[in-house]
Protein backbone atom coordinates (compact mmCIF):
# COMPACT_ATOMS: atom_id res chain seq x y z
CA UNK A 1 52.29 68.99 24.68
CA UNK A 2 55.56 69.97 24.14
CA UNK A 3 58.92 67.59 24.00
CA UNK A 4 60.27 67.94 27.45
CA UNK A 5 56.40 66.78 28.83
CA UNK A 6 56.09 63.91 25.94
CA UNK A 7 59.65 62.90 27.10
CA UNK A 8 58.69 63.19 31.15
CA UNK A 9 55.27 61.87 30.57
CA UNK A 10 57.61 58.51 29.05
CA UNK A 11 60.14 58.47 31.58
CA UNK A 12 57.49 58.84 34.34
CA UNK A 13 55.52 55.85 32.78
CA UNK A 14 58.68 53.95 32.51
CA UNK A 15 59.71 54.36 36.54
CA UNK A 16 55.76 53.57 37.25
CA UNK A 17 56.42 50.34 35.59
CA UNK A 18 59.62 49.58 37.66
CA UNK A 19 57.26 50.60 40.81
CA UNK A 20 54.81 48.54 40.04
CA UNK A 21 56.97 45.42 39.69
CA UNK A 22 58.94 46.47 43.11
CA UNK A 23 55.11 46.57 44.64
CA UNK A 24 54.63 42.44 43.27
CA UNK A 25 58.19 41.80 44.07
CA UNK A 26 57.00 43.02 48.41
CA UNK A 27 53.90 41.20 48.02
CA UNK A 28 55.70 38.38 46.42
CA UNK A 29 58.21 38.38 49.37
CA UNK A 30 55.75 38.60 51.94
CA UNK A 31 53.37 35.62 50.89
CA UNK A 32 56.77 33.45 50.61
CA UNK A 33 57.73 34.73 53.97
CA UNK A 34 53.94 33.49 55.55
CA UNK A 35 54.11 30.33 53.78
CA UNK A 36 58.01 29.03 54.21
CA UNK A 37 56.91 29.67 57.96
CA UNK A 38 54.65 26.71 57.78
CA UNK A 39 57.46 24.64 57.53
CA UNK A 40 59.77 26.29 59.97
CA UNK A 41 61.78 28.22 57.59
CA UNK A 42 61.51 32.52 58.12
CA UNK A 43 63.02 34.45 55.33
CA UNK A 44 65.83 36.88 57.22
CA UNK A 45 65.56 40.54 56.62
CA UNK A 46 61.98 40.45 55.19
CA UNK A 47 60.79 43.64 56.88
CA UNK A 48 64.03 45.44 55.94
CA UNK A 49 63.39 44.63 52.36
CA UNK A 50 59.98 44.96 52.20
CA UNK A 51 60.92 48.64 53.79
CA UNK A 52 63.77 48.98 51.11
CA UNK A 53 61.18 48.11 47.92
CA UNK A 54 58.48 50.43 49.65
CA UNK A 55 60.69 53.46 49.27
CA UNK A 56 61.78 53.11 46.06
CA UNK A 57 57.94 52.15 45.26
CA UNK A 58 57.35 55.70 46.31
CA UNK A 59 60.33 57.04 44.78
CA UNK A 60 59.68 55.88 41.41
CA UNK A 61 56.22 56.81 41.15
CA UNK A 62 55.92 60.37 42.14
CA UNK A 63 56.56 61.80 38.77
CA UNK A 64 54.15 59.48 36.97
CA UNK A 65 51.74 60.39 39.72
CA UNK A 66 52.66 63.99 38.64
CA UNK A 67 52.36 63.63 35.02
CA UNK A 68 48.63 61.86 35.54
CA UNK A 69 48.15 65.29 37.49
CA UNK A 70 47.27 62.92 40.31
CA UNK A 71 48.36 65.37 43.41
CA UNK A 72 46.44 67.86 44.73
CA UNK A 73 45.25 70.92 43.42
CA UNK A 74 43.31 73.56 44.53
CA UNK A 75 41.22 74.13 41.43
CA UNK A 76 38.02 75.42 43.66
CA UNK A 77 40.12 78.50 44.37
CA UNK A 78 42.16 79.27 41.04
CA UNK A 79 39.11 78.15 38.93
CA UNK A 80 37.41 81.92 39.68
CA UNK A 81 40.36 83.14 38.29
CA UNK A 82 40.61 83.76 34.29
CA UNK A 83 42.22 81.63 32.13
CA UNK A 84 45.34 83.82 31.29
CA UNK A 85 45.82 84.36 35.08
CA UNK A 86 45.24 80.51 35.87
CA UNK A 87 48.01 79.45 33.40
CA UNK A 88 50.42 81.89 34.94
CA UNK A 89 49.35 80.97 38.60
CA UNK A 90 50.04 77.46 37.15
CA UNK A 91 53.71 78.39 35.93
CA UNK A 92 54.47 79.98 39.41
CA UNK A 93 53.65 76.91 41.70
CA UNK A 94 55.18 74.71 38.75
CA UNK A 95 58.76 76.94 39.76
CA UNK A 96 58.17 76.87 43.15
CA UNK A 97 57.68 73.06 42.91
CA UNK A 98 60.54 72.17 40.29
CA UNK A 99 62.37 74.45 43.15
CA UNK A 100 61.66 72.42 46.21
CA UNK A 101 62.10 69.30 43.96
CA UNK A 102 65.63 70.29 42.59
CA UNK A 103 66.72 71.76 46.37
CA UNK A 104 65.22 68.00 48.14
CA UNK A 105 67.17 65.82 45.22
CA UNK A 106 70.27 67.74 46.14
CA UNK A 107 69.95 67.28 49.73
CA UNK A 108 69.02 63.83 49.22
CA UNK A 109 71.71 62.95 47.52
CA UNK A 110 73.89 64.32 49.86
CA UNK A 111 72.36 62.78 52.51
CA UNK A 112 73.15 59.43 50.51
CA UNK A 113 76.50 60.14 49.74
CA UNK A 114 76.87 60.61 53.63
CA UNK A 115 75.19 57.30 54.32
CA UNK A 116 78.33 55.31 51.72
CA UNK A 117 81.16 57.36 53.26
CA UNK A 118 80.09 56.35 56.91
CA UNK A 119 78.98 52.64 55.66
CA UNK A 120 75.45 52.33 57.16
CA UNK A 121 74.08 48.88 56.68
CA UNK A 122 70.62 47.53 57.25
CA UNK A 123 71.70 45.42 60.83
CA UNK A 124 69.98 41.64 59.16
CA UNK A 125 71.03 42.15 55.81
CA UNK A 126 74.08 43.88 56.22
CA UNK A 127 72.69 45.75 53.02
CA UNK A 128 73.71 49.30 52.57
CA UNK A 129 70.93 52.07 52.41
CA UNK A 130 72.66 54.14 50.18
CA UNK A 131 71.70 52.62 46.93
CA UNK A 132 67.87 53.08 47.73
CA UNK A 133 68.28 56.68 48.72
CA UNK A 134 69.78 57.45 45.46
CA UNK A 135 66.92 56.07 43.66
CA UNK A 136 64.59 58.01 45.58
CA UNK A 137 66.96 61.19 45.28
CA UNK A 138 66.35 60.03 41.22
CA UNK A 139 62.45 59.75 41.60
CA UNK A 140 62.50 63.23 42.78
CA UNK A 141 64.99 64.69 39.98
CA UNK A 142 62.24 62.71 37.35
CA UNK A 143 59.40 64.80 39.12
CA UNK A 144 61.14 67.76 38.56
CA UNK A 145 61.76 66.76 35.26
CA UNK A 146 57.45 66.44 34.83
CA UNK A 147 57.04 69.93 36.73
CA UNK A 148 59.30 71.18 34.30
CA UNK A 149 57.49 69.88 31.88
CA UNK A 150 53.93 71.38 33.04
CA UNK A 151 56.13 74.78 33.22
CA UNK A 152 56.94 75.02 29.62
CA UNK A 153 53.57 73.97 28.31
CA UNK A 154 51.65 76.93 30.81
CA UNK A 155 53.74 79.16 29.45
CA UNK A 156 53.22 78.12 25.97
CA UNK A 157 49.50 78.37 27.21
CA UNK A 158 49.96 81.68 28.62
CA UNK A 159 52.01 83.78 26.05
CA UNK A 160 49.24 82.30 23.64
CA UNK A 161 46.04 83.81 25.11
């Protein structure tokens, strides 16, 4: 493993970790919201921030699910293949992914920037939606970061055999 995948693979854990305390922090906020209801109290905007937490839940841990090599791959097809062409197969959808991933962070962020010039708030919270699309837009730029990863180390793979 080279130093660009031991760095991603330790980002990536680092951003599951945050994920995984946004995913207590919803259920957290939704047992408080079912039990403060007993006594007549409701939490306001409970469903916008559960929605809020949820995104950057998924945000945050697409690259560690791509570092676990957790998505799917279609290894019933490229494992008839030999090794040397597997690894380069490998490299191409790794570019074609770090691609996509590089073109969506851009457009996300965009789209972000777009949502804090025209002020769009949540409508209970008043909370803007801005800040969570930028850590999503950031999930996606650490995925790259993993693909990029996988790239170099094929290719290592691949100019060795």
């Amino acid at each position: 493993m080279g130093v660009v995948s031991k760095f991603a693979v330790k980002f990536s854990h680092i951003l599951d970790l945050i994920a995984r305390a946004l995913v207590v922090a919803i259920m957290v906020l939704g047992v408080t919201n079912v039990i403060t209801r007993f006594f007549g109290i409701n939490i306001p905007g409970t469903i916008e921030w559960t929605e809020f937490l949820a995104a950057m839940v998924i945000g945050l841990s697409l690259a560690y699910c791509g570092a676990q090599s957790g998505h799917i791959f279609l290894e019933l097809f490229t494992d008839k293949f030999p090794i040397k062409v597997q690894h380069w197969l490998q490299i191409v959808i790794d570019l074609l992914s770090m691609v996509f991933l590089s073109l969506s962070f851009w457009r996300i962020i965009l789209y972000a920037n777009d949502m804090k010039l025209s002020g769009q708030v949540s409508m209970t919270t008043k909370t803007p939606y801005y800040m969570f699309i930028y850590v999503v837009a950031f999930g996606l730029l650490a995925y790259a970061l993993v693909t990029l990863g996988s790239m170099a180390d094929s290719l290592r793979k691949g100019v060795q055999r």
